[in-house]
C-alpha atoms as a PDB file:
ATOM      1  CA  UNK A   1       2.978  15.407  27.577  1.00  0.00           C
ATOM      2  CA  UNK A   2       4.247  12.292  28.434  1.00  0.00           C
ATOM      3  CA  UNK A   3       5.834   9.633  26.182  1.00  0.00           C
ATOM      4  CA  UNK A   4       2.708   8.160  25.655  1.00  0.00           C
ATOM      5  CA  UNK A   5       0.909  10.902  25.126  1.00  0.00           C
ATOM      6  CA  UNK A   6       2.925  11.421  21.898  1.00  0.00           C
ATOM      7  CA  UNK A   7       2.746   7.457  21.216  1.00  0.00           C
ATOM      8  CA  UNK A   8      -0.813   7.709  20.774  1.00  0.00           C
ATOM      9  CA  UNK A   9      -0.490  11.042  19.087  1.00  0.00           C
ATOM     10  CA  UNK A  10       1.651   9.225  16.682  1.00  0.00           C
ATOM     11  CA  UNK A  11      -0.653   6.529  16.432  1.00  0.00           C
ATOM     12  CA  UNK A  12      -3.779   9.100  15.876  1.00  0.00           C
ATOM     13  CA  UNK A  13      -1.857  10.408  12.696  1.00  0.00           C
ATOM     14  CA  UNK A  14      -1.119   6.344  11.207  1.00  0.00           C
ATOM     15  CA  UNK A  15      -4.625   5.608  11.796  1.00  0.00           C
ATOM     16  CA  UNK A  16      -6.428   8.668  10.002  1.00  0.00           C
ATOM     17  CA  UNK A  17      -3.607   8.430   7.057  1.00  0.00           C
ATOM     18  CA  UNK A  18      -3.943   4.730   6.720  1.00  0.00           C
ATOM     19  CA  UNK A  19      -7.586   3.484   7.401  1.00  0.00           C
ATOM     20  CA  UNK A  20      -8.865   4.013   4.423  1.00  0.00           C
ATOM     21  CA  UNK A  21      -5.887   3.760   1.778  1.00  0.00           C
ATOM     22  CA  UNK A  22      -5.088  -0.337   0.600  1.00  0.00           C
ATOM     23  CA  UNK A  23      -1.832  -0.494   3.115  1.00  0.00           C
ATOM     24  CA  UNK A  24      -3.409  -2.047   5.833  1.00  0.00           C
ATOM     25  CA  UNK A  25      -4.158   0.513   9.247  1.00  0.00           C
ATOM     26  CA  UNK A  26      -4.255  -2.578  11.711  1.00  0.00           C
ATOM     27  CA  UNK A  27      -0.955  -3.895  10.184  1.00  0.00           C
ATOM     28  CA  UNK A  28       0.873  -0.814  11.044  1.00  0.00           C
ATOM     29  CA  UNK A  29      -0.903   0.095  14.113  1.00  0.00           C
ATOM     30  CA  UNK A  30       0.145  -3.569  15.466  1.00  0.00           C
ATOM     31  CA  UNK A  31       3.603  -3.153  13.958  1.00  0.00           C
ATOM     32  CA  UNK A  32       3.981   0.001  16.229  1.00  0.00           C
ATOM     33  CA  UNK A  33       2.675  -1.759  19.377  1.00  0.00           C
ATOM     34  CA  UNK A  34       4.868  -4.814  19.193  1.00  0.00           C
ATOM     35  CA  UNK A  35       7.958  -2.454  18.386  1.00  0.00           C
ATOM     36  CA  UNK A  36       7.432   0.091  21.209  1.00  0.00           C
ATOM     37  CA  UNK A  37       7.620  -2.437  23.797  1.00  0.00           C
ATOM     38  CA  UNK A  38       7.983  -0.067  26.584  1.00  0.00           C
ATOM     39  CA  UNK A  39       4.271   0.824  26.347  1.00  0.00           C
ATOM     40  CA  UNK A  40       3.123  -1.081  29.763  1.00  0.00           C
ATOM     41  CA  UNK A  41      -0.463  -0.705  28.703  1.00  0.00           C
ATOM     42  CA  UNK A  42      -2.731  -0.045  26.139  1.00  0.00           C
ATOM     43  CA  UNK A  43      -5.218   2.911  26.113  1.00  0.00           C
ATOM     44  CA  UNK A  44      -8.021   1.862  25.156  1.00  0.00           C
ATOM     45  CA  UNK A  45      -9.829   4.871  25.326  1.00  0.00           C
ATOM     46  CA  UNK A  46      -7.083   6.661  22.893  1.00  0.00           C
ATOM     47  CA  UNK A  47      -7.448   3.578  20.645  1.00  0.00           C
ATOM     48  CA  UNK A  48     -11.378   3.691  20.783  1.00  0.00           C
ATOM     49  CA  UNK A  49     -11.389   7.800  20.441  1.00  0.00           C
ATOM     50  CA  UNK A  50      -9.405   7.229  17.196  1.00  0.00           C
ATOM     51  CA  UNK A  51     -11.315   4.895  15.930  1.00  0.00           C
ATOM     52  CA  UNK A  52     -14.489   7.031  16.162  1.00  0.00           C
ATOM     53  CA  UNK A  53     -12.059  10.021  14.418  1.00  0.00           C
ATOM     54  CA  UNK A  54     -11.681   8.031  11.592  1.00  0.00           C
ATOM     55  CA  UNK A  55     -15.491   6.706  11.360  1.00  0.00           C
ATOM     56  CA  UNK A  56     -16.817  10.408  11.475  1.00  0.00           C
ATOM     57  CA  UNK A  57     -14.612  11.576   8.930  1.00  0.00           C
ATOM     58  CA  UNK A  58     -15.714   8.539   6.590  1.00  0.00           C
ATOM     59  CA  UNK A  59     -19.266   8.986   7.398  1.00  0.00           C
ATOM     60  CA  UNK A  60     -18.749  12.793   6.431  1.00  0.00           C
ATOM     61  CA  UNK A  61     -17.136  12.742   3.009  1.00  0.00           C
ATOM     62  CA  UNK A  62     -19.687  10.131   1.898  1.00  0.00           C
ATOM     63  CA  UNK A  63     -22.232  12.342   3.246  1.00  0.00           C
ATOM     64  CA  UNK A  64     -20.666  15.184   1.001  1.00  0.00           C
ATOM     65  CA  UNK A  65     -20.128  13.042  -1.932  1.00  0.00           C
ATOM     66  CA  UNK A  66     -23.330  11.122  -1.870  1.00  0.00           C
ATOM     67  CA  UNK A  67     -23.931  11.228  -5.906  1.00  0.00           C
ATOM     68  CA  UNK A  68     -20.757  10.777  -8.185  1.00  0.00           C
ATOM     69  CA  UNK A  69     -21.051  11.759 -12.280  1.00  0.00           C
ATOM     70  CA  UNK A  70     -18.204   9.393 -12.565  1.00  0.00           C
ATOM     71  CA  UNK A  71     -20.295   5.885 -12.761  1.00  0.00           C
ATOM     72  CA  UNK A  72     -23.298   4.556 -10.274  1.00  0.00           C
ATOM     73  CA  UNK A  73     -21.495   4.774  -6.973  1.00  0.00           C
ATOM     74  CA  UNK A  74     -24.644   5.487  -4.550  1.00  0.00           C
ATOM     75  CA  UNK A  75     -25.626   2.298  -2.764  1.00  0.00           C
ATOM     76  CA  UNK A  76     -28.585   1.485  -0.572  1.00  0.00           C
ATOM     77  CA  UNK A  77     -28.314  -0.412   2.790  1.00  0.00           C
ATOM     78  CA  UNK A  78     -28.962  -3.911   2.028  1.00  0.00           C
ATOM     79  CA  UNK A  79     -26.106  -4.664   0.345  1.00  0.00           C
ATOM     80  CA  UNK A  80     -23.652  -3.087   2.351  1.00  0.00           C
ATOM     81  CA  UNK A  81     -25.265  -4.756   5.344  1.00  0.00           C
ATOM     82  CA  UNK A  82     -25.145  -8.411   3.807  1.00  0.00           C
ATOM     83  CA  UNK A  83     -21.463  -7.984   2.987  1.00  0.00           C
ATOM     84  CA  UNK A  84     -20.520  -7.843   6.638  1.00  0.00           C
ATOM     85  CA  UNK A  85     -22.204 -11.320   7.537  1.00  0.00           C
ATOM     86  CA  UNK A  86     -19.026 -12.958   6.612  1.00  0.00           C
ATOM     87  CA  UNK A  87     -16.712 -10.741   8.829  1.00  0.00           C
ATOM     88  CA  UNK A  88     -18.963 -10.411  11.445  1.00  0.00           C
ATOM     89  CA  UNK A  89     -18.905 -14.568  11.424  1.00  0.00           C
ATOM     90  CA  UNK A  90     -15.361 -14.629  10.753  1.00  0.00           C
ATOM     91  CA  UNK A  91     -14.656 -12.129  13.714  1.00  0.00           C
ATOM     92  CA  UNK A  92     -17.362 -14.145  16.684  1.00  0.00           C
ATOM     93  CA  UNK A  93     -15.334 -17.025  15.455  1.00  0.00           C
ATOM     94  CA  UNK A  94     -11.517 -15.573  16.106  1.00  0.00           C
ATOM     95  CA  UNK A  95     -12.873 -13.642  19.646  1.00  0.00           C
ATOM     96  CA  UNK A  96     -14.444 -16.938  20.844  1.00  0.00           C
ATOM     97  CA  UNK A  97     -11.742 -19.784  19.788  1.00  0.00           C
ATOM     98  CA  UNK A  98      -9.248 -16.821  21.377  1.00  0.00           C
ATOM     99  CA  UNK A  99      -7.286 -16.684  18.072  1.00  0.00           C
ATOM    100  CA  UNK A 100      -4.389 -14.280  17.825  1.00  0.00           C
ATOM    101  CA  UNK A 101      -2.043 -14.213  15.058  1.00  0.00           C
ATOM    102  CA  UNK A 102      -0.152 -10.983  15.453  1.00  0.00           C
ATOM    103  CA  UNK A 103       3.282 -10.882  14.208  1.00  0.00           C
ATOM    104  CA  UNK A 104       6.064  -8.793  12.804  1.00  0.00           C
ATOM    105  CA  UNK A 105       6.563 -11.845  10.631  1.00  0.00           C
ATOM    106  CA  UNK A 106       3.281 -12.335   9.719  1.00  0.00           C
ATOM    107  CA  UNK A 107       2.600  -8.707   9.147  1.00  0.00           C
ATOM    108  CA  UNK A 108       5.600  -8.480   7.087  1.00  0.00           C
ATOM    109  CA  UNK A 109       4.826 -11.893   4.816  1.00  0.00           C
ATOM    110  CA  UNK A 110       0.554 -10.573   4.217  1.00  0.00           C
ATOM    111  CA  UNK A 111       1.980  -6.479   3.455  1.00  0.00           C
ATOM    112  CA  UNK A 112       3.674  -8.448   0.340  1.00  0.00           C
ATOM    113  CA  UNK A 113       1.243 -11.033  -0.727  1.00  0.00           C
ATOM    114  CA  UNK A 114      -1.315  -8.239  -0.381  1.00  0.00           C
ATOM    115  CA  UNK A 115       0.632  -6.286  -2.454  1.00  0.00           C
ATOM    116  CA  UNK A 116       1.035  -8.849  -5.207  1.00  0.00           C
ATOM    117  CA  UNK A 117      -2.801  -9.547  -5.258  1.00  0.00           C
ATOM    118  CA  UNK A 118      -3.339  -5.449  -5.469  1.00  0.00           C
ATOM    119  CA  UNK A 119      -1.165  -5.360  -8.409  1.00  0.00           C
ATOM    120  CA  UNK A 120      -2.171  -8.311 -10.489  1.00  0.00           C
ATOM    121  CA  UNK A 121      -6.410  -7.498  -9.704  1.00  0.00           C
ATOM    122  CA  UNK A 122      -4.942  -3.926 -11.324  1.00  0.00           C
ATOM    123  CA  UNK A 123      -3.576  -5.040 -14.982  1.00  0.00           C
ATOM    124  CA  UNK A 124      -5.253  -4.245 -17.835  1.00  0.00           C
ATOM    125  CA  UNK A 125      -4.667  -8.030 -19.433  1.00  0.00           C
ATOM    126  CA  UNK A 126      -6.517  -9.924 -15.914  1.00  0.00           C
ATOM    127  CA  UNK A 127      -9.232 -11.531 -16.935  1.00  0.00           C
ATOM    128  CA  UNK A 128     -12.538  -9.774 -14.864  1.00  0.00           C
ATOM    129  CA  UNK A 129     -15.262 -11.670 -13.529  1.00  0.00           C
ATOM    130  CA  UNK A 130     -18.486  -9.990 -15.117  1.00  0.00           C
ATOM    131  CA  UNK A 131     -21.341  -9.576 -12.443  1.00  0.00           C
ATOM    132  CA  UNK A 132     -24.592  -8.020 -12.931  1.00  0.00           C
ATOM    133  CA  UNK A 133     -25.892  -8.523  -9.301  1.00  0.00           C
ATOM    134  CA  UNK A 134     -24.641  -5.493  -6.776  1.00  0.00           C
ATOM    135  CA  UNK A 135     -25.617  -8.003  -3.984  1.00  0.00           C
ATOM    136  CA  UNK A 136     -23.659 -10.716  -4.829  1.00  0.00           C
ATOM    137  CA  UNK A 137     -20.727  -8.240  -6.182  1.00  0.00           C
ATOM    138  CA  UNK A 138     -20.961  -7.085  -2.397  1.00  0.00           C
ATOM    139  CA  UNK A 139     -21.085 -10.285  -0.489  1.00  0.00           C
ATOM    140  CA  UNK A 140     -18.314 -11.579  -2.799  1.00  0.00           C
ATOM    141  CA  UNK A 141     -16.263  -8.577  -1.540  1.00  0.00           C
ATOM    142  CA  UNK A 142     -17.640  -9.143   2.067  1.00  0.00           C
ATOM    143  CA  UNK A 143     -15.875 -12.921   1.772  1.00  0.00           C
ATOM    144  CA  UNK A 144     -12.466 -11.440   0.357  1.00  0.00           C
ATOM    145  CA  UNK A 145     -13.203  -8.271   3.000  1.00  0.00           C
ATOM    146  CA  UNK A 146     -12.096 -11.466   5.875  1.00  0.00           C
ATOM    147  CA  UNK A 147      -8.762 -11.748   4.563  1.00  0.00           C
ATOM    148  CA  UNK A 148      -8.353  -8.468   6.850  1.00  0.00           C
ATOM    149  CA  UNK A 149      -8.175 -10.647  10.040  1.00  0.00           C
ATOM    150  CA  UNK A 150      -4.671 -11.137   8.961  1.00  0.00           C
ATOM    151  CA  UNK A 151      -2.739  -8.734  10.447  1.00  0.00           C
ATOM    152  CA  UNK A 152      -0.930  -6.631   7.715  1.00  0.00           C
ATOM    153  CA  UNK A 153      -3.334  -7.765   4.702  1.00  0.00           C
ATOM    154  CA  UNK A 154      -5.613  -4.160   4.964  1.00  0.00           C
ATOM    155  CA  UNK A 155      -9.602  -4.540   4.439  1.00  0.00           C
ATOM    156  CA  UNK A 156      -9.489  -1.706   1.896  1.00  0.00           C
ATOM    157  CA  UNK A 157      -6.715  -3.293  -0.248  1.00  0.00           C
ATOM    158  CA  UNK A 158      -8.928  -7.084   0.149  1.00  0.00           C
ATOM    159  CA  UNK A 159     -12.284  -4.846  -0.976  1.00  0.00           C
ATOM    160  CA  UNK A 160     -10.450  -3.126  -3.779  1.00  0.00           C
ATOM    161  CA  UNK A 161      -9.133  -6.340  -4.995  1.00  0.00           C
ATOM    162  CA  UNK A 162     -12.533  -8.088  -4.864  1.00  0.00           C
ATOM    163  CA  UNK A 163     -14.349  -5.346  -6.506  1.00  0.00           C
ATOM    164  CA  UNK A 164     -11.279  -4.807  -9.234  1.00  0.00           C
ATOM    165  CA  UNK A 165     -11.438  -8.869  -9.960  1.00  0.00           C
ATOM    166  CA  UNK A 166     -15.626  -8.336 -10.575  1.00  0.00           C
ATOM    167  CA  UNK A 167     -14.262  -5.901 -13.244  1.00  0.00           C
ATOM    168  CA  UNK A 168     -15.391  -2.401 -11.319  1.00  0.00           C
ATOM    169  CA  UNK A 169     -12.804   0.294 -12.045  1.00  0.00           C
ATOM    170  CA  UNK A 170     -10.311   1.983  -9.867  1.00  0.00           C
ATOM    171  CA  UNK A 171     -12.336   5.190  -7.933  1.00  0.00           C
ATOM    172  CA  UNK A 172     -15.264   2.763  -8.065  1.00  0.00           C
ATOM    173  CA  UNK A 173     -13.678  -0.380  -6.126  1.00  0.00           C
ATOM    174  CA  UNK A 174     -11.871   2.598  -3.666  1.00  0.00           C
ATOM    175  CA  UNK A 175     -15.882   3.757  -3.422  1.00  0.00           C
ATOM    176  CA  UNK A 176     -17.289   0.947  -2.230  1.00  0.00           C
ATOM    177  CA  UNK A 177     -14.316  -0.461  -0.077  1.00  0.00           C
ATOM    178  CA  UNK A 178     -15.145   2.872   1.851  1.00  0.00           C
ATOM    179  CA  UNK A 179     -19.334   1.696   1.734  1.00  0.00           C
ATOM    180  CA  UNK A 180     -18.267  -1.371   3.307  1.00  0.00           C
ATOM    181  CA  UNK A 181     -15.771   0.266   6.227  1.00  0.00           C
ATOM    182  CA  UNK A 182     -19.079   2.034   7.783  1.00  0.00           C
ATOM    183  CA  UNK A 183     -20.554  -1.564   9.651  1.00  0.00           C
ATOM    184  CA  UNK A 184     -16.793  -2.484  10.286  1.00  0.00           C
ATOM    185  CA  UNK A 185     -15.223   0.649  11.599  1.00  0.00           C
ATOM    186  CA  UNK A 186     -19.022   0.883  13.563  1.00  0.00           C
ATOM    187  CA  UNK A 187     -18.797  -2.396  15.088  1.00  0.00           C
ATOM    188  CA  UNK A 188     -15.278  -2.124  16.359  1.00  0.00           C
ATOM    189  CA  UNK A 189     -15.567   1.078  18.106  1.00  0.00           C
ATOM    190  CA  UNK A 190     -18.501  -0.289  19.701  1.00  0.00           C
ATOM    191  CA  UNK A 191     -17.223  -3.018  20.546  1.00  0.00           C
ATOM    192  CA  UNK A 192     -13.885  -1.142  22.496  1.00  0.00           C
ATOM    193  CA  UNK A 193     -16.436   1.213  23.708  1.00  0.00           C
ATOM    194  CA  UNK A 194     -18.230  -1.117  25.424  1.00  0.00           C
ATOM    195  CA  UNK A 195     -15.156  -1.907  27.577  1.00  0.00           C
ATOM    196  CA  UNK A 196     -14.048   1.034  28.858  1.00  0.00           C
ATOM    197  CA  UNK A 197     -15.094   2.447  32.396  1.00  0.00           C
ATOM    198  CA  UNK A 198     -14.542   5.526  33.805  1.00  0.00           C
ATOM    199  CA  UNK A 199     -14.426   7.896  30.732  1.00  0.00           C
ATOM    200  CA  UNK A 200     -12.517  11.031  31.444  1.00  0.00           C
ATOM    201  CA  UNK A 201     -12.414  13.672  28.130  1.00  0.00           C
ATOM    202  CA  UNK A 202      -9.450  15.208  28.606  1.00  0.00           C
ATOM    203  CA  UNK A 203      -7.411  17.427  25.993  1.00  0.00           C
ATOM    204  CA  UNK A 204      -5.425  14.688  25.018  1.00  0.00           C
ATOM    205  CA  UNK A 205      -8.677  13.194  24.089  1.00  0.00           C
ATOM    206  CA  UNK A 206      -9.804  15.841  22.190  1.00  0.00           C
ATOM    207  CA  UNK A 207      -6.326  16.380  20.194  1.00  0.00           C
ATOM    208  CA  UNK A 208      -6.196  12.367  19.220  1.00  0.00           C
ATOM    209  CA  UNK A 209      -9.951  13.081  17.915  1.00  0.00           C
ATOM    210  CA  UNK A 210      -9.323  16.161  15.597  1.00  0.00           C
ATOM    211  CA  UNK A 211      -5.897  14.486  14.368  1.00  0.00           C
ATOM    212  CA  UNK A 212      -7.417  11.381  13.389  1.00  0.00           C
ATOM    213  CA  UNK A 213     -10.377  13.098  12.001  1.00  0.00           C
ATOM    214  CA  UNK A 214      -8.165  15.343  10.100  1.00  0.00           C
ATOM    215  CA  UNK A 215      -5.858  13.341   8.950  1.00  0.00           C
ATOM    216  CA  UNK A 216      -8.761  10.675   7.691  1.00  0.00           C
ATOM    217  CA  UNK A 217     -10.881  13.462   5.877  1.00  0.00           C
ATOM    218  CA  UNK A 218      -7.749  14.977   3.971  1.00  0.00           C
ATOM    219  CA  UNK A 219      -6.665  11.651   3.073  1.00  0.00           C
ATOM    220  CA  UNK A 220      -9.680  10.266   1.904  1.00  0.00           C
ATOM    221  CA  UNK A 221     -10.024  13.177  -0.434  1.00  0.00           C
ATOM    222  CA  UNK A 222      -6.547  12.393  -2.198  1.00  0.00           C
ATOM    223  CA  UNK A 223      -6.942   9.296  -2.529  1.00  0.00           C
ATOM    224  CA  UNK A 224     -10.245   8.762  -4.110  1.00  0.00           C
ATOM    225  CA  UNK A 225      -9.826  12.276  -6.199  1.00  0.00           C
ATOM    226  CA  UNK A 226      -6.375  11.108  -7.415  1.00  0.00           C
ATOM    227  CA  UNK A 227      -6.511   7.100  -7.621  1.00  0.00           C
ATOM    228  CA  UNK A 228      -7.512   6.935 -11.356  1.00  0.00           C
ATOM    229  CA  UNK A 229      -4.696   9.321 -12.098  1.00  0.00           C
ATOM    230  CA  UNK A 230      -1.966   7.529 -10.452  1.00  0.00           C
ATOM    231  CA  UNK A 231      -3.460   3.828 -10.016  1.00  0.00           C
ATOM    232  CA  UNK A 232      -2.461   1.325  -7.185  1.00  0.00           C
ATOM    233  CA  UNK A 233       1.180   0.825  -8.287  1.00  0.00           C
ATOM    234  CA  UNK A 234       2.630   3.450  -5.513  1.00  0.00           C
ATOM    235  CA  UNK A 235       0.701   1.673  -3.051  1.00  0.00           C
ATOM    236  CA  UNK A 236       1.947  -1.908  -4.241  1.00  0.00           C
ATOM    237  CA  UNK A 237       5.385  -0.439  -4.557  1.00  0.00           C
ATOM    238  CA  UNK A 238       5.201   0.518  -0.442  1.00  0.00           C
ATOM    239  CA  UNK A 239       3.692  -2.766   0.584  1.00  0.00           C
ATOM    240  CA  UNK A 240       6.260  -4.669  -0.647  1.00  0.00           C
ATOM    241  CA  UNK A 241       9.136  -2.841   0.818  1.00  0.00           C
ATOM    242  CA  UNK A 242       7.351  -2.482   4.077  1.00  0.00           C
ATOM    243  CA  UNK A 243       7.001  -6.010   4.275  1.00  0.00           C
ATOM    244  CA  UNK A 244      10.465  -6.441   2.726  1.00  0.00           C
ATOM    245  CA  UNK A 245      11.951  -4.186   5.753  1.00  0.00           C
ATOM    246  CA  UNK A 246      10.044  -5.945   8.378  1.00  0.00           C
ATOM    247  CA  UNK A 247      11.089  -9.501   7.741  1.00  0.00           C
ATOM    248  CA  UNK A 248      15.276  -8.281   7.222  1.00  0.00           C
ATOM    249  CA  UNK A 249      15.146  -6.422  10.009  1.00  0.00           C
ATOM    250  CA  UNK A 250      12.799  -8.464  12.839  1.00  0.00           C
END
């Protein structure tokens, strides 16, 4: 294998592990690319082939875990669908203006801020805002879900807070956040499959697949099985370093 073989290896494993858990995938994904500047060229079709890891392995714990005892965490479509108007606006808006705002510095300043906002939606004393309506408790999230476009913020951690501020408890916020990845994840492999010409599946193609799908599923299964146990703190406590880290060092 060559070096980037393992890069994107590497990257597989970073994706599955962090896609889903409120530490932001894209911020450490970019982190990665900007460090390893000897990578001439992005793959797109590694990228894209671990993007569709991670979306299957989603799709198939919420397939397995459809009904919860553990509060009303089954959702129908609509909701889900109307939350991802405001990304899907936000996201025409950045690809057509050409708007890139990828930085260490910037990845390093949002993993802390991020992390603030995770812990403070968390305490027992904030005040919650009581909502009745799922739809507008979902398109509320769907506005806060935008705050992802900054690179190091995570769209699980914005979802989580959203859903945490509207008063929802831990496994249920970490529930929907994962509802509300489906049209995201969806639309972003689609749109880097769209892209790519000349698809060869190769083994490294299929190895990048079953470690991202791996990784995701196992993940995915601590955290939401454990989160109520050992709340965000851990996950605040690693933001803030990370970010901490990045801006001393770069």
């Amino acid at each position: 294998m060559t070096n980037e073989n393992f890069f994107y290896i590497f990257y597989s494993i970073i994706q599955g592990v962090t896609e889903f858990i409120p530490i932001s995938s894209s911020g450490h994904l970019n982190m990665i690319e900007l460090i390893f500047v000897d990578l001439k060229e992005r793959n797109f079709l590694y990228e894209t082939t671990a993007h569709f890891g991670s979306l299957l392995a989603l799709l198939l714990y919420l397939y397995k875990n459809k009904y919860f005892k553990h509060g009303n965490i089954k959702v129908n479509f609509f909701p889900i669908v109307f939350a991802t108007i405001p990304a899907v606006l936000v996201g025409f808006m950045m690809i057509s203006l050409k708007i890139d705002i990828i930085s260490l510095k910037i990845i390093g300043i949002t993993s802390i801020f991020g992390g603030l906002m995770l812990y403070f939606s968390d305490m027992k004393q904030f005040q919650r805002l009581e909502l009745k309506s799922r739809v507008v408790k979902f398109f509320l999230a769907g506005m806060f879900q935008c705050l992802a476009f900054i690179p190091g913020f995570s769209r699980s951690a914005s979802c989580i807070i959203a859903f945490r501020l509207m008063g929802e408890e831990r496994r249920v916020s970490s529930i929907y956040s994962l509802y509300l990845g489906i049209p995201i994840i969806t639309i972003s492999f689609l749109s880097n499959f769209k892209d790519l010409k000349n698809i060869v599946i190769d083994i490294n193609i299929i190895i990048i697949f079953l470690i991202t799908f791996i990784s995701a599923y196992i993940t995915l299964n601590l955290f939401i099985n454990f989160i109520n146990k050992i709340s965000f703190t851990p996950f605040v406590i690693y933001r803030i370093l990370l970010g901490l880290i990045i801006l001393i060092i770069f």
